[in-house]
Protein backbone atom coordinates (compact mmCIF):
# COMPACT_ATOMS: atom_id res chain seq x y z
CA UNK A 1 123.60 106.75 122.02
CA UNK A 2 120.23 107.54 120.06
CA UNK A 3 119.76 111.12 118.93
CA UNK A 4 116.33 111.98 117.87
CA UNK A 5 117.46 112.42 113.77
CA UNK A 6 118.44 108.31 114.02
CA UNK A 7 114.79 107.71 115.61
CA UNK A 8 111.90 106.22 113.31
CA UNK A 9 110.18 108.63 111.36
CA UNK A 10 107.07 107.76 112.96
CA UNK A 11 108.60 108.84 116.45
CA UNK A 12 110.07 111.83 115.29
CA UNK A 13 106.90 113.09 113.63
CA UNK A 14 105.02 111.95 117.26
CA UNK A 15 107.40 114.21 119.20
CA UNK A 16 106.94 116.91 116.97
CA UNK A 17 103.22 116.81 116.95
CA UNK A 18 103.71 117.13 120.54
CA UNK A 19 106.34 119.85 120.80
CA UNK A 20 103.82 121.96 118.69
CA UNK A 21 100.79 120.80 120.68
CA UNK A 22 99.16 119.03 118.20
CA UNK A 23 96.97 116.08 118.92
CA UNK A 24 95.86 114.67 115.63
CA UNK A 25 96.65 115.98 112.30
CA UNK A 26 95.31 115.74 108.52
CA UNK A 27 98.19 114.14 106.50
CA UNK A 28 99.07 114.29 102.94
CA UNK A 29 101.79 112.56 101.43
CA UNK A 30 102.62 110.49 98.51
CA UNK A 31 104.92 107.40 98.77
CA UNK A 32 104.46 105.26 101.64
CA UNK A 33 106.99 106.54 103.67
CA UNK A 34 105.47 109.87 104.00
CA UNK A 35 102.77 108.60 106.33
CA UNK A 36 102.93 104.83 106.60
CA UNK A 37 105.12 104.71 110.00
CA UNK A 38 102.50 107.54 111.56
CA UNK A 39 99.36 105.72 110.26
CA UNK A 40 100.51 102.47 111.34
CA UNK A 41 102.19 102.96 115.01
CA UNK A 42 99.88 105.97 115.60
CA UNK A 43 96.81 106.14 114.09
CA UNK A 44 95.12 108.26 116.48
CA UNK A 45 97.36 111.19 115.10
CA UNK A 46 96.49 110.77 112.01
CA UNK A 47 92.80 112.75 111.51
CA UNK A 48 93.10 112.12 108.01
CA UNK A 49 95.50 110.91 105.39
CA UNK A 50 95.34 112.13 101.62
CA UNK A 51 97.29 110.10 99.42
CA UNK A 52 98.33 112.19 96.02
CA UNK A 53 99.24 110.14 92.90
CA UNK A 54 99.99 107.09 94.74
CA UNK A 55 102.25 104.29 92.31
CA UNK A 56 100.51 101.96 95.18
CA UNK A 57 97.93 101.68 97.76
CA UNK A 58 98.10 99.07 100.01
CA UNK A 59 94.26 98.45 101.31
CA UNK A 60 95.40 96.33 103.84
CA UNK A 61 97.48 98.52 106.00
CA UNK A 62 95.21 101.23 105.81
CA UNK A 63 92.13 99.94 106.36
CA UNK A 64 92.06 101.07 109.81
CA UNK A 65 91.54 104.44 107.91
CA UNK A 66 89.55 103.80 105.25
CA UNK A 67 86.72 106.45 106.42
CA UNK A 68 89.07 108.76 106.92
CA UNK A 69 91.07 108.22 103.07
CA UNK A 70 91.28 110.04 100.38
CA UNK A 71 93.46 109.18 97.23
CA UNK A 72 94.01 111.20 94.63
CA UNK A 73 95.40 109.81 91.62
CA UNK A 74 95.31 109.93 87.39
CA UNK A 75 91.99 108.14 85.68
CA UNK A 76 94.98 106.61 83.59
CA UNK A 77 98.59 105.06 83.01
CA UNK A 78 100.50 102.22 84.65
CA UNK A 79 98.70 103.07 88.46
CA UNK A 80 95.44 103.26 88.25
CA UNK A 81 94.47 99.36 88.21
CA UNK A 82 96.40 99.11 91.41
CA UNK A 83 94.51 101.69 92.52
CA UNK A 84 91.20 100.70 90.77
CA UNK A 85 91.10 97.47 92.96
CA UNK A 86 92.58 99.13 96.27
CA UNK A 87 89.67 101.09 96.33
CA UNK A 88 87.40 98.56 95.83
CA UNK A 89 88.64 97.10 99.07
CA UNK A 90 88.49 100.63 100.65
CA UNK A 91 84.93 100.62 100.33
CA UNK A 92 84.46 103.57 103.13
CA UNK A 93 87.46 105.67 101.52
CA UNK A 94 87.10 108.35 99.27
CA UNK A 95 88.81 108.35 95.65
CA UNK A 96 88.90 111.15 93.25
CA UNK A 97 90.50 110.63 89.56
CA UNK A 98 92.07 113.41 87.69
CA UNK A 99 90.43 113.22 84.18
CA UNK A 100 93.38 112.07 81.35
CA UNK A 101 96.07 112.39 84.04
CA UNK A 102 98.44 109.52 84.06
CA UNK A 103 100.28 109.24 87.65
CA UNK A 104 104.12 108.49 86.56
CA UNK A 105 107.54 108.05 88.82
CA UNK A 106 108.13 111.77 88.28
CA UNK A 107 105.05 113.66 88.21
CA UNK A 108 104.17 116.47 90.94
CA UNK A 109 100.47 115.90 90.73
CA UNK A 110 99.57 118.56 93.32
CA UNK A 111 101.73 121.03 90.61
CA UNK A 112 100.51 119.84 87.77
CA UNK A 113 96.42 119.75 89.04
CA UNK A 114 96.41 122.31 91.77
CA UNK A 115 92.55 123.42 91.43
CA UNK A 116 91.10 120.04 91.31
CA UNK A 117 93.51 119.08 93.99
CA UNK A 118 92.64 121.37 96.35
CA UNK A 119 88.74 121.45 95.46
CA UNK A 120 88.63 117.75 96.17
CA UNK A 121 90.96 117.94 99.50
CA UNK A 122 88.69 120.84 101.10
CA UNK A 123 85.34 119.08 100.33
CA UNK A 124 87.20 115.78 102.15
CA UNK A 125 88.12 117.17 105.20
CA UNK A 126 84.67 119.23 105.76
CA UNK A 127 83.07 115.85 105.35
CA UNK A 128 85.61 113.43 107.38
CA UNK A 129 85.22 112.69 110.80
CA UNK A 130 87.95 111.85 113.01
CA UNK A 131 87.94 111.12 116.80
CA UNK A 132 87.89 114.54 118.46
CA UNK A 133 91.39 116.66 119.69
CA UNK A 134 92.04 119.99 121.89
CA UNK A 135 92.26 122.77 119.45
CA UNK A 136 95.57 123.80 118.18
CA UNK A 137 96.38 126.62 119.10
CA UNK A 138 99.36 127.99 116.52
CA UNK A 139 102.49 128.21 118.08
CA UNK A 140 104.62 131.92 117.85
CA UNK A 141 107.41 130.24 116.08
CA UNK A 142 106.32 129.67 112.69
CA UNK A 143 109.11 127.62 111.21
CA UNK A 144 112.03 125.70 112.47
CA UNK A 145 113.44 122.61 112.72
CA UNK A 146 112.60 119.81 115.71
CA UNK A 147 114.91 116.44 115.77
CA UNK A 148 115.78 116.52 111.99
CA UNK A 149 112.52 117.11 110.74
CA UNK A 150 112.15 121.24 109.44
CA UNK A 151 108.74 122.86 109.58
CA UNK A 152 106.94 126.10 108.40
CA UNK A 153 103.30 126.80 109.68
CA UNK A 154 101.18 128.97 107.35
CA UNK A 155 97.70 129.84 107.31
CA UNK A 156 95.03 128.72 110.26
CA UNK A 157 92.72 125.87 111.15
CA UNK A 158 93.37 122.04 111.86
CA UNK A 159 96.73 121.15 110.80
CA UNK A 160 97.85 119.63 107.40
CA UNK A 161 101.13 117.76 107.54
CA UNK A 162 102.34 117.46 103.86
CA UNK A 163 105.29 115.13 104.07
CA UNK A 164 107.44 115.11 100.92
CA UNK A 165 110.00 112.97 101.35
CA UNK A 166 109.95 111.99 98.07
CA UNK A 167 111.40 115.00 96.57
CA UNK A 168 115.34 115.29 97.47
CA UNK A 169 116.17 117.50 100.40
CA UNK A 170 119.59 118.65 101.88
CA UNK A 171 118.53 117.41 105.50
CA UNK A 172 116.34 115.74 107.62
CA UNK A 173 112.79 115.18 106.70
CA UNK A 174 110.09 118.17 105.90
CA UNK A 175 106.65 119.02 106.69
């Protein structure tokens, strides 16, 4: 028997979407498996997808996206070739890079950078289109937990799914 925690992250995060109402989300995330299942088996979710400090960018699973990208990463270190020539495939994407920041295994970019972080990600998303979706209306529960993966809704506007998966959790996944 299937329980919903065993499902595909991808499904899970679809079923919550829909158990809060949501059509189509922005998402931010940093290792692929914060957002590659969701951009990849449902793209129409996805309104837009921030990538922070990624070690890797593959252009060619996310091209689909591109005008709807942004990366965020260091202007430096062992990443930023990889990066570098993504982007040059990713001709429609958006890429912004954090003056002598080097991305590394460990670093918490949005911690370490959070005012040029969040300058770049709000002028993004009032330029990026994305196909169009009800409005969400914010639900009365403001935090819980649906089929493993544990929420907490702050603030109002279009959603933003951060998905952190890389950073260890007791349970389930987080957004």
């Amino acid at each position: 028997m299937t329980t919903e925690t065993t499902l595909p992250v991808e499904e899970r995060l679809r079923r919550f979407f829909q158990h809060l109402g949501i059509d189509r989300a922005h998402v931010a995330g940093r290792l692929p498996s914060d957002w590659m299942g969701l951009a990849t088996a449902f793209p129409e979710m996805v309104a837009s997808l921030t990538l922070l400090g990624p070690m890797v960018v593959d252009s060619q699973n996310i091209a689909h996206l591109a005008s709807r990208l942004l990366v965020i990463t260091g202007d430096q270190g062992p990443t930023v070739e990889n990066v570098r020539a993504a982007m040059a495939r990713l001709q429609k994407a958006s890429v912004v890079f954090l003056t002598g920041y080097s991305v590394l295994g460990w670093s918490d970019v949005v911690a370490d950078r959070p005012g040029e972080i969040g300058s770049a990600l709000l002028q993004f998303l009032s330029q990026v289109t994305s196909p169009p979706g009800r409005d969400f209306a914010s639900p009365t529960e403001k935090e819980g937990e649906i089929g493993g993966i544990s929420y907490r809704i702050q603030g109002a506007g279009p959603p933003l799914v951060l998905r952190l998966s890389f950073l260890p959790h007791r349970s389930g996944t987080h957004c």
